[in-house]
PDB file of N, CA and C in Angstrom:
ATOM      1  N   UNK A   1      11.462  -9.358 -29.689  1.00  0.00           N
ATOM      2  CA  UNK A   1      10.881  -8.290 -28.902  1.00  0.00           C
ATOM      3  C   UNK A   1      11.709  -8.028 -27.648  1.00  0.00           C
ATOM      4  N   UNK A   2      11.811  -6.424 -27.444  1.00  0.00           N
ATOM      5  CA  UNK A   2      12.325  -6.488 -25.769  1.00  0.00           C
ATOM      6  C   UNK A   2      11.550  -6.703 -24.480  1.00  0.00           C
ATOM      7  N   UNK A   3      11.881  -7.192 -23.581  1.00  0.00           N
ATOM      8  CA  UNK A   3      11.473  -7.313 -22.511  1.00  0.00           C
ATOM      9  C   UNK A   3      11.079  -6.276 -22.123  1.00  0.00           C
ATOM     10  N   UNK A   4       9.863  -6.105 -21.862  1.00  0.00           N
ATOM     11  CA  UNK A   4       8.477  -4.689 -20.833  1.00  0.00           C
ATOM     12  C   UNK A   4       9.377  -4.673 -19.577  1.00  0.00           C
ATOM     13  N   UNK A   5       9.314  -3.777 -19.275  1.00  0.00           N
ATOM     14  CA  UNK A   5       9.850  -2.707 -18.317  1.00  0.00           C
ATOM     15  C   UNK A   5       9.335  -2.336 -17.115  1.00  0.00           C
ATOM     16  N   UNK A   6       9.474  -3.382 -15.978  1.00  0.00           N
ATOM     17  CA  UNK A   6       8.778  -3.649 -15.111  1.00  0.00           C
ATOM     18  C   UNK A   6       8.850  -2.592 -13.496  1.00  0.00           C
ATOM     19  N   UNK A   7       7.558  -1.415 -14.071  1.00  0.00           N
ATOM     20  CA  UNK A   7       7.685  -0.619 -13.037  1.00  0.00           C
ATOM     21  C   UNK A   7       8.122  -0.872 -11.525  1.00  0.00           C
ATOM     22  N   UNK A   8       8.824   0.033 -10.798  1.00  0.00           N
ATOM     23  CA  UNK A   8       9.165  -0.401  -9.462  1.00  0.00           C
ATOM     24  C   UNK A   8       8.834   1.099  -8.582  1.00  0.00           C
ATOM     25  N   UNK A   9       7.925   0.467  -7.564  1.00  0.00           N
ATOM     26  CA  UNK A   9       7.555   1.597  -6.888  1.00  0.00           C
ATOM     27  C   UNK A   9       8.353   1.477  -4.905  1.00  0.00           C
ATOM     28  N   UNK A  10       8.515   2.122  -4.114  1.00  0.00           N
ATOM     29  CA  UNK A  10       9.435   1.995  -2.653  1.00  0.00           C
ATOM     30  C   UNK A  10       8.165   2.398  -1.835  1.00  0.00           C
ATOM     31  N   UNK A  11       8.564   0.839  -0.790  1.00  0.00           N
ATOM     32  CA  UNK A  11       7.838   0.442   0.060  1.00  0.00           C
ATOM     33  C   UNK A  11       7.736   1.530   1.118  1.00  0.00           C
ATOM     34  N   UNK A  12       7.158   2.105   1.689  1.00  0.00           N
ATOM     35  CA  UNK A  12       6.919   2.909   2.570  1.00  0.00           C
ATOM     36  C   UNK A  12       7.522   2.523   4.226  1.00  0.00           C
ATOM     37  N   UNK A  13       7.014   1.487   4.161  1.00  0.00           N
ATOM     38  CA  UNK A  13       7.338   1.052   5.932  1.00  0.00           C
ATOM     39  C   UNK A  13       9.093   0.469   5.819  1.00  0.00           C
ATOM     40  N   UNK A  14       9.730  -0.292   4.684  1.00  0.00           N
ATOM     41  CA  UNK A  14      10.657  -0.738   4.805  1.00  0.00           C
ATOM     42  C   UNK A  14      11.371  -0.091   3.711  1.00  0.00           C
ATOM     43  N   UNK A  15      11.346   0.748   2.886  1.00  0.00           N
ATOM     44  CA  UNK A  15      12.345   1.555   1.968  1.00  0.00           C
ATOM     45  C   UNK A  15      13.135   0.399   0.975  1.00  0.00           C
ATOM     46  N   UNK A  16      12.071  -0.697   0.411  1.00  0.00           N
ATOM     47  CA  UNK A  16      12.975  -1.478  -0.590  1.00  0.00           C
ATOM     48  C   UNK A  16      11.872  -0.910  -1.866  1.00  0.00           C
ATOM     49  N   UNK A  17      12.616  -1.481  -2.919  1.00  0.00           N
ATOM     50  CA  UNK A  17      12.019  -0.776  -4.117  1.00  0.00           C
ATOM     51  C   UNK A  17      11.567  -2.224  -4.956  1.00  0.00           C
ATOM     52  N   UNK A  18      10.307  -2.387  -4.965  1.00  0.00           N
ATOM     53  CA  UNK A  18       9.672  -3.829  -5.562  1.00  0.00           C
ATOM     54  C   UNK A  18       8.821  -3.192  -6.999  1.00  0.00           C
ATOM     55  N   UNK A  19       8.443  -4.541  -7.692  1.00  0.00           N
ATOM     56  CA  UNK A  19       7.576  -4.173  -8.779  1.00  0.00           C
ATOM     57  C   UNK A  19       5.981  -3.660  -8.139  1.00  0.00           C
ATOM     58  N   UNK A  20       5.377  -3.012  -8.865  1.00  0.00           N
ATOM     59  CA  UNK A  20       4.432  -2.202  -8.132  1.00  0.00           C
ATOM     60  C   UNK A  20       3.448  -3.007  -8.141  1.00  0.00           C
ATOM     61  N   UNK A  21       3.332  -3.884  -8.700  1.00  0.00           N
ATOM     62  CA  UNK A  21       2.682  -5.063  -9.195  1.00  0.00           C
ATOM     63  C   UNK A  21       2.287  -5.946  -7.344  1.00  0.00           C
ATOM     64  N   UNK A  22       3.479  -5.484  -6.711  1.00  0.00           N
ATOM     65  CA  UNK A  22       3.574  -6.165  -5.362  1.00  0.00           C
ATOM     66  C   UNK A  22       3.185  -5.355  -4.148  1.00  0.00           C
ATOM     67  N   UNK A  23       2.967  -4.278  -4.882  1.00  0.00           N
ATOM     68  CA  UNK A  23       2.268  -3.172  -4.116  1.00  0.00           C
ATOM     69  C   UNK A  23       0.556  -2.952  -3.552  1.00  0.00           C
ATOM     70  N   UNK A  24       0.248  -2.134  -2.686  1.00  0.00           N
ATOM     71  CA  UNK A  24      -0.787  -1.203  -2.650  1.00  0.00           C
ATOM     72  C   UNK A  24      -0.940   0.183  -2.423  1.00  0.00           C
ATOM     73  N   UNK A  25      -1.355   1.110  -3.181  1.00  0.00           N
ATOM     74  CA  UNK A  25      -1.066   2.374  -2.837  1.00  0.00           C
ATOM     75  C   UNK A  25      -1.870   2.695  -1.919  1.00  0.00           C
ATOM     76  N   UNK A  26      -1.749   3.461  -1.090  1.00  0.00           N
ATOM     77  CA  UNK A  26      -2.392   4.474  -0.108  1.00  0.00           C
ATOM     78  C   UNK A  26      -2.560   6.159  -0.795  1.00  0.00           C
ATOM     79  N   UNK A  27      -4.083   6.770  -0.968  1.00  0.00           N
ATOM     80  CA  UNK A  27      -3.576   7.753  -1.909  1.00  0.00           C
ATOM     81  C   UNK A  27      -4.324   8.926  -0.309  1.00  0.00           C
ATOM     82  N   UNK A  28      -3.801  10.154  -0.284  1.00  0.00           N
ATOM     83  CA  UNK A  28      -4.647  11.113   0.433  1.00  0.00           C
ATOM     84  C   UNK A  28      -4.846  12.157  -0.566  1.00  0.00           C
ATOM     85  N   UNK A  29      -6.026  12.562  -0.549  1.00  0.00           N
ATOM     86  CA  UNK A  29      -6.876  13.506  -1.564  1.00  0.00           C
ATOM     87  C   UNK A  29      -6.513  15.061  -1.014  1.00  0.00           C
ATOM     88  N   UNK A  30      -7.035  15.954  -1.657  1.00  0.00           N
ATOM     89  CA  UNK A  30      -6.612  17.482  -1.599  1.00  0.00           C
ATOM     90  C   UNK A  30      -7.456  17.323  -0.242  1.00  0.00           C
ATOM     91  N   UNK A  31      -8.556  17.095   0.123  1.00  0.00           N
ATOM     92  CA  UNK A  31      -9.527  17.139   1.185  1.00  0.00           C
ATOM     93  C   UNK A  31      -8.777  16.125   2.488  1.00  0.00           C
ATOM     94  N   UNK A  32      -7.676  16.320   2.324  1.00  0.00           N
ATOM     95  CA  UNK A  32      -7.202  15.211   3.615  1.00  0.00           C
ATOM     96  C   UNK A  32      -7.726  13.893   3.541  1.00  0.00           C
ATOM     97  N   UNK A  33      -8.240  12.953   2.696  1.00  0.00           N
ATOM     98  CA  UNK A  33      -8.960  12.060   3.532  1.00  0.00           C
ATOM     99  C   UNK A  33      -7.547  11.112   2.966  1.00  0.00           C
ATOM    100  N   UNK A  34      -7.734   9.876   3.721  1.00  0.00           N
ATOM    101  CA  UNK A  34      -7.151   8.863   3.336  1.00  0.00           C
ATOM    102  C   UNK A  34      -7.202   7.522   2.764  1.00  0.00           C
ATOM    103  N   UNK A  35      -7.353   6.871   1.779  1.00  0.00           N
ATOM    104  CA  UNK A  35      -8.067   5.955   1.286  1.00  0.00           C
ATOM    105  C   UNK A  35      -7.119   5.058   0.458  1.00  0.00           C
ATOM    106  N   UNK A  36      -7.139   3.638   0.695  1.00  0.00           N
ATOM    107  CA  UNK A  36      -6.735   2.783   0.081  1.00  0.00           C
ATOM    108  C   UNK A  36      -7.163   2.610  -1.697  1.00  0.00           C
ATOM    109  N   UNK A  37      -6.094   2.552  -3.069  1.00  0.00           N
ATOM    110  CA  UNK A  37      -6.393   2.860  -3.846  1.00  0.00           C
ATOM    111  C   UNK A  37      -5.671   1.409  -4.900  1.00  0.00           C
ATOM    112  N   UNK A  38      -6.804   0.408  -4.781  1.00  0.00           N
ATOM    113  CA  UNK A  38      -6.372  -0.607  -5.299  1.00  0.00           C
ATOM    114  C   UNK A  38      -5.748  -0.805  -7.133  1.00  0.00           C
ATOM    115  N   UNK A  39      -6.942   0.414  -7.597  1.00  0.00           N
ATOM    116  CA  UNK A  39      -6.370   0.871  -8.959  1.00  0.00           C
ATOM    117  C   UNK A  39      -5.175   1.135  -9.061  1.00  0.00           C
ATOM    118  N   UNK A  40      -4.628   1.989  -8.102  1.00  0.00           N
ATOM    119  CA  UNK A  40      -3.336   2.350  -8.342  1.00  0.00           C
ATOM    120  C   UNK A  40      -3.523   4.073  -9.160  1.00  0.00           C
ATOM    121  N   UNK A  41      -4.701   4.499  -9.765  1.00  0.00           N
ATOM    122  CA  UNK A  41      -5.362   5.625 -10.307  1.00  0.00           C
ATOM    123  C   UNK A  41      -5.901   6.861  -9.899  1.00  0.00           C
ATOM    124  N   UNK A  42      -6.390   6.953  -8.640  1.00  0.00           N
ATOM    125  CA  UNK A  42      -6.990   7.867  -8.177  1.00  0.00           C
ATOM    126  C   UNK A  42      -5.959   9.259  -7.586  1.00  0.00           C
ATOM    127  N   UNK A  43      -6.585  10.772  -8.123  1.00  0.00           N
ATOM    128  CA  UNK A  43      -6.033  11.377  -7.369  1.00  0.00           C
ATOM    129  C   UNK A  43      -5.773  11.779  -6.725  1.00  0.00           C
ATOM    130  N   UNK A  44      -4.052  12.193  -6.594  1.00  0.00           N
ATOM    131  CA  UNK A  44      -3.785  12.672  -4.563  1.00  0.00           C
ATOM    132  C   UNK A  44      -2.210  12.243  -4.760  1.00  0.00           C
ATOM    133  N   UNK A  45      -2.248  12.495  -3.735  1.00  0.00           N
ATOM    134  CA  UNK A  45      -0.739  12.152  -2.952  1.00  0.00           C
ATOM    135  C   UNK A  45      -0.763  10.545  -2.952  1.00  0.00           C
ATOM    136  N   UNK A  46      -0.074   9.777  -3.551  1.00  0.00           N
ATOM    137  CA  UNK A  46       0.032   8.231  -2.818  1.00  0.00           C
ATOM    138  C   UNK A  46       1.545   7.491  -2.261  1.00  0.00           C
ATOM    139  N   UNK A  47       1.008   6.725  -1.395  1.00  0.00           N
ATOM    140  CA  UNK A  47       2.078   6.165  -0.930  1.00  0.00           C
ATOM    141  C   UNK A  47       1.995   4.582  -0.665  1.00  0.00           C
ATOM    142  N   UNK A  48       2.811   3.870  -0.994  1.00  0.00           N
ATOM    143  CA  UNK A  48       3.191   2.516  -1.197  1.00  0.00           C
ATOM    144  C   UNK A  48       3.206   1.599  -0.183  1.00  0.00           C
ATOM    145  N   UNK A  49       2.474   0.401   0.041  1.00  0.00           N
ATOM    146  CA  UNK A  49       3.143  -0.641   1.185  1.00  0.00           C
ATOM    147  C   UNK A  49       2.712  -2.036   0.557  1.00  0.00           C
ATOM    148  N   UNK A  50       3.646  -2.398   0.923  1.00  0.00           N
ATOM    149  CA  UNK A  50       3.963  -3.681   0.266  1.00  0.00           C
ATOM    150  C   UNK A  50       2.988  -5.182   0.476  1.00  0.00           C
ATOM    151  N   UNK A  51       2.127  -5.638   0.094  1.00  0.00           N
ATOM    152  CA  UNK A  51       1.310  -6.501   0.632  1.00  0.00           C
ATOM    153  C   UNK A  51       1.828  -8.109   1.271  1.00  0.00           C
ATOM    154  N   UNK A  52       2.198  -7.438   2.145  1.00  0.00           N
ATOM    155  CA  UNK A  52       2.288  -8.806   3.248  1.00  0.00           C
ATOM    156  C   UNK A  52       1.841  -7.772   4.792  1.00  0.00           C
ATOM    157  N   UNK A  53       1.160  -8.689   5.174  1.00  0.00           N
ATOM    158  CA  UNK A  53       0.676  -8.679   6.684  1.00  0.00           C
ATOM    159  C   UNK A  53       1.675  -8.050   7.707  1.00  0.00           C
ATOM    160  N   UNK A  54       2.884  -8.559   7.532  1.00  0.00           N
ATOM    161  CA  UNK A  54       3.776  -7.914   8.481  1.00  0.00           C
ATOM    162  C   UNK A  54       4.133  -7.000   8.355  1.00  0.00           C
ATOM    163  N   UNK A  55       4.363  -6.159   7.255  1.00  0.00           N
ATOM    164  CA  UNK A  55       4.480  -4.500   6.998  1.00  0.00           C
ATOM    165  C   UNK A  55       3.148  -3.778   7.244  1.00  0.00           C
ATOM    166  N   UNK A  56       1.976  -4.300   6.901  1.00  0.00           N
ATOM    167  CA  UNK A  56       0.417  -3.261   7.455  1.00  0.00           C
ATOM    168  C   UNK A  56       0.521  -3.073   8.852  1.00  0.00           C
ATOM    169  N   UNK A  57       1.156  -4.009   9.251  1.00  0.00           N
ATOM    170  CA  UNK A  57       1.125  -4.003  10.813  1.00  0.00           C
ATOM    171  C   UNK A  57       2.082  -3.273  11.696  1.00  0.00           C
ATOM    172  N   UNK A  58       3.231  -3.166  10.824  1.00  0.00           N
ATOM    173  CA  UNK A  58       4.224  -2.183  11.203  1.00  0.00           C
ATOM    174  C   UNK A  58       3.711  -0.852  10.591  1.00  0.00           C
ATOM    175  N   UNK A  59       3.317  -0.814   9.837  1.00  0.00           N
ATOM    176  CA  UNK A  59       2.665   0.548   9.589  1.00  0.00           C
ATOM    177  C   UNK A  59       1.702   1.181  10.318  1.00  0.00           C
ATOM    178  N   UNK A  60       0.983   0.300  10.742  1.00  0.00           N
ATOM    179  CA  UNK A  60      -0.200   0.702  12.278  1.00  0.00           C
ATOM    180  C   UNK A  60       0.255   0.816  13.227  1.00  0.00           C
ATOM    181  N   UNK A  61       1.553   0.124  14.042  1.00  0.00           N
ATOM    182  CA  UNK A  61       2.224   0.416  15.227  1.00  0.00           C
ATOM    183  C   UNK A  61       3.324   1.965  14.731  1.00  0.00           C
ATOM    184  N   UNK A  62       3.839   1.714  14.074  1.00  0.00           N
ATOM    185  CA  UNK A  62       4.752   3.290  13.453  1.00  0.00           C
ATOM    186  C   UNK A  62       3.708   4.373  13.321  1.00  0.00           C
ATOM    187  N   UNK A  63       2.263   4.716  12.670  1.00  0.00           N
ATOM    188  CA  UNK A  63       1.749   5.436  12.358  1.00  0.00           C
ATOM    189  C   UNK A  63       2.688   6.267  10.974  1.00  0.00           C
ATOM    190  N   UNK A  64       3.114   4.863  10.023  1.00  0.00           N
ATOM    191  CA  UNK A  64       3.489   5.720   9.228  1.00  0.00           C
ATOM    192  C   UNK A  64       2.985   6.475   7.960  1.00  0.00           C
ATOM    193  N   UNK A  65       1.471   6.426   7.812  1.00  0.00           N
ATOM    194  CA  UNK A  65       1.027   6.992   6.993  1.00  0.00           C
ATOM    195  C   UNK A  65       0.551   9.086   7.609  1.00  0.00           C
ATOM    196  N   UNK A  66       0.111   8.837   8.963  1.00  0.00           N
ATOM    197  CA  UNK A  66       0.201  10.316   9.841  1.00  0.00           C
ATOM    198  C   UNK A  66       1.144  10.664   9.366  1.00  0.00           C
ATOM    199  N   UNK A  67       2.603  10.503   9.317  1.00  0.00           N
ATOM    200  CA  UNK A  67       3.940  10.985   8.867  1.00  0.00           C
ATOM    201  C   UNK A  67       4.433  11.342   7.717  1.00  0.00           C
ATOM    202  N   UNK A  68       4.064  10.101   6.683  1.00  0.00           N
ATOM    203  CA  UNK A  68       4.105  10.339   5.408  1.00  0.00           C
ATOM    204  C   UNK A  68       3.107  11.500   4.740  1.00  0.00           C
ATOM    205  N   UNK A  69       1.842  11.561   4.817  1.00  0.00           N
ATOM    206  CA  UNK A  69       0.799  12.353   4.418  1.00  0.00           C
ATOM    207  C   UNK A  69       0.605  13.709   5.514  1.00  0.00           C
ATOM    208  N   UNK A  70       1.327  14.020   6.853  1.00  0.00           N
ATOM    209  CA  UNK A  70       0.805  14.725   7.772  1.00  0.00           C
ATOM    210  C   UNK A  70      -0.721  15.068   8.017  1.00  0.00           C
ATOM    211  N   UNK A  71      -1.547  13.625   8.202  1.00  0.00           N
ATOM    212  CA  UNK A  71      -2.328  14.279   8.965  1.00  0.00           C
ATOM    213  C   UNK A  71      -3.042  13.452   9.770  1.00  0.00           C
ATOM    214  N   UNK A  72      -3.873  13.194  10.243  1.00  0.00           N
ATOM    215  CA  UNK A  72      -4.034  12.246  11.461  1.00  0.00           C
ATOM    216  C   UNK A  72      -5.380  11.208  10.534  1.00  0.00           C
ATOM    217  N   UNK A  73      -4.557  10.009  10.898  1.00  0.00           N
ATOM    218  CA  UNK A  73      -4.801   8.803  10.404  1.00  0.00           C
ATOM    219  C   UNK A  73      -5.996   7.979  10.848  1.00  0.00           C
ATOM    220  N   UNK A  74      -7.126   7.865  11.224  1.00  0.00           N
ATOM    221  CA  UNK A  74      -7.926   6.786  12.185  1.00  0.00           C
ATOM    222  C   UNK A  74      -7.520   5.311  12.206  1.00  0.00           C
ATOM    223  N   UNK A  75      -7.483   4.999  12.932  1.00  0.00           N
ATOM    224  CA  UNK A  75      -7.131   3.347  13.160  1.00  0.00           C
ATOM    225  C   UNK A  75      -7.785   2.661  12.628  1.00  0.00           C
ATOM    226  N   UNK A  76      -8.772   2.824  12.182  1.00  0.00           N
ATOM    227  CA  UNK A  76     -10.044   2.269  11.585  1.00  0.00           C
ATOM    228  C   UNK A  76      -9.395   2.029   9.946  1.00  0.00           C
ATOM    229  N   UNK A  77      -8.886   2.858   9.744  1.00  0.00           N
ATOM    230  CA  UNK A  77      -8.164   3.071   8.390  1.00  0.00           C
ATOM    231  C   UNK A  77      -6.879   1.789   8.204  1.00  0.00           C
ATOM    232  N   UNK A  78      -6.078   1.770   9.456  1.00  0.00           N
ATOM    233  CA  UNK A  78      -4.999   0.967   9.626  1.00  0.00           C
ATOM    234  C   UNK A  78      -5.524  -0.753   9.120  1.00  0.00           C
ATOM    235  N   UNK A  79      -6.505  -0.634  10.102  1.00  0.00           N
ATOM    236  CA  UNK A  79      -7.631  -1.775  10.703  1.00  0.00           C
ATOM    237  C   UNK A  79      -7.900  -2.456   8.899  1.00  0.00           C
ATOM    238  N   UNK A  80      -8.415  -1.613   8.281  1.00  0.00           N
ATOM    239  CA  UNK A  80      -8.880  -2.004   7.236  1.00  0.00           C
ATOM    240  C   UNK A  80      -7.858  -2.403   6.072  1.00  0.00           C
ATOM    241  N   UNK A  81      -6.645  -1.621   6.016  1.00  0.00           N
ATOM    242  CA  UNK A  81      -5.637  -2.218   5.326  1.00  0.00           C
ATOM    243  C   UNK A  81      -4.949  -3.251   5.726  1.00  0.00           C
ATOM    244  N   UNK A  82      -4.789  -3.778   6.637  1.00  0.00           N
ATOM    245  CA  UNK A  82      -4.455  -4.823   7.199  1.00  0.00           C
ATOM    246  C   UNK A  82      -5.137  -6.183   6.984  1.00  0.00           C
ATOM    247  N   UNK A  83      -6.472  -6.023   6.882  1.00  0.00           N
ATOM    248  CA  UNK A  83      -7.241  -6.773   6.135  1.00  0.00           C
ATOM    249  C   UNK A  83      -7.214  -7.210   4.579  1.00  0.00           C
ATOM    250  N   UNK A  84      -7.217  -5.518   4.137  1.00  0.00           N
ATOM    251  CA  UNK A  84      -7.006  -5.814   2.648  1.00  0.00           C
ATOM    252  C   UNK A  84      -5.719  -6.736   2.411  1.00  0.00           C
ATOM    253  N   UNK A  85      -4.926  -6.333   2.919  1.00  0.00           N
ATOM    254  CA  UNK A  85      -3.414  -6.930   2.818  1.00  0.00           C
ATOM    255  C   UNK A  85      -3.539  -8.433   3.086  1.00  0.00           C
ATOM    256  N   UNK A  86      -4.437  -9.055   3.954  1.00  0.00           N
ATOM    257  CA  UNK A  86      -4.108 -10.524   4.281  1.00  0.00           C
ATOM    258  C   UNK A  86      -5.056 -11.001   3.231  1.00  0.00           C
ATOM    259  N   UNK A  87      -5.956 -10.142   2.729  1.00  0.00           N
ATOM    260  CA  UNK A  87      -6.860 -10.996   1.586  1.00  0.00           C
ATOM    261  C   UNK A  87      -6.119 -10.988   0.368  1.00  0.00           C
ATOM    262  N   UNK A  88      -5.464 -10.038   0.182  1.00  0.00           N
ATOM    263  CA  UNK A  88      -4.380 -10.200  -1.218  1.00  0.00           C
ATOM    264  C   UNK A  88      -3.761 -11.371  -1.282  1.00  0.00           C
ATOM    265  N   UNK A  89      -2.820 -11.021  -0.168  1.00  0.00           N
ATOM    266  CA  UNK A  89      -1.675 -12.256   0.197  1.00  0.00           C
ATOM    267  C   UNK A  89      -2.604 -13.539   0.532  1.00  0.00           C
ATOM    268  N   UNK A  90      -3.854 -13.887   0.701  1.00  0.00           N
ATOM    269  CA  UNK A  90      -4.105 -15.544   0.627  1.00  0.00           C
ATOM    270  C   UNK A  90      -4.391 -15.910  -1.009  1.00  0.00           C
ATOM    271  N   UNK A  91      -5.220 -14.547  -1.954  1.00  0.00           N
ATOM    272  CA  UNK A  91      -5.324 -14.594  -2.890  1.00  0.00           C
ATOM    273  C   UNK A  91      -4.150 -15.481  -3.734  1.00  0.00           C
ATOM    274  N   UNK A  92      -2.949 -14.311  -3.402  1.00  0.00           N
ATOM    275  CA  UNK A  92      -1.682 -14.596  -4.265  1.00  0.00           C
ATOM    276  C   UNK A  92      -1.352 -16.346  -4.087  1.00  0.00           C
ATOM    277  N   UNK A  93      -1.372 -16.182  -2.648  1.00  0.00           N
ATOM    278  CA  UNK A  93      -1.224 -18.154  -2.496  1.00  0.00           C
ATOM    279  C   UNK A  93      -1.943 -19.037  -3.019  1.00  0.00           C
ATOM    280  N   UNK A  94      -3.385 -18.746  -3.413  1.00  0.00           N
ATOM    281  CA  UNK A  94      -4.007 -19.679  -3.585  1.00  0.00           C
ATOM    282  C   UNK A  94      -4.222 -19.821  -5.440  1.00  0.00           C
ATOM    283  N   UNK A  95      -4.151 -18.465  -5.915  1.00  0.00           N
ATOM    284  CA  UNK A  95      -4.206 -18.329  -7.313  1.00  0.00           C
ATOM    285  C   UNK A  95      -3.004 -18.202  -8.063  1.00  0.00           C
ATOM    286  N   UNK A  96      -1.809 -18.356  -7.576  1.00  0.00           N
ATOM    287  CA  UNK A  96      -0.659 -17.591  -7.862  1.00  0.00           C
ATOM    288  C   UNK A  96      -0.538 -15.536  -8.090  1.00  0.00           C
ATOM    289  N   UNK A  97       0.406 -15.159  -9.193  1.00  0.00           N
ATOM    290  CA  UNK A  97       0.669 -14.260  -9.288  1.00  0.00           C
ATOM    291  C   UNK A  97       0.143 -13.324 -10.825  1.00  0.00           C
ATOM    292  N   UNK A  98      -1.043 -14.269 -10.303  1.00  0.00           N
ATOM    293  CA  UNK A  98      -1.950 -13.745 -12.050  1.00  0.00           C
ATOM    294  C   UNK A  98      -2.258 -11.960 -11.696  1.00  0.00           C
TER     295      UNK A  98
END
């Protein structure tokens, strides 16, 4: 058999290109809103950041989702991916990369 073909999606805050697998998308809907999209499914515009703590956080000091999506972001939003992101990443440590 050949080896599956391991999608690669580019990190938003740092412009490297990882398996998406290592990802979280950020999707914004026709209605502006902005919402974290763990499926990876929902529609809209999405955009990529990489789950480690230190890129959510550069993404909240940059405001780079306002930029990427043009439109104004709440912190509250930042706030919450940043979270999601450190619960992934203890996940990944503690369960591996299932």
């Amino acid at each position: 058999m050949k080896p599956r073909k391991i999608p690669m999606r580019k990190d938003i805050v740092t412009g490297e290109m990882l398996p998406k697998k290592e990802l979280v998308r950020v999707v914004r809907s026709k209605e502006g809103d902005v919402t974290l999209d763990p499926t990876g499914k929902a529609n809209g515009r999405g955009a990529y950041v990489s789950l480690d703590v230190k890129n959510a956080e550069m993404a909240k000091e940059k405001r780079i989702f306002d930029k990427a999506f043009g439109v104004k972001v709440a912190d509250e939003f930042y706030d919450e991916l940043i979270a999601y992101v450190d619960h992934q990443q203890a996940r990944r440590e503690l369960f591996g990369d299932k």
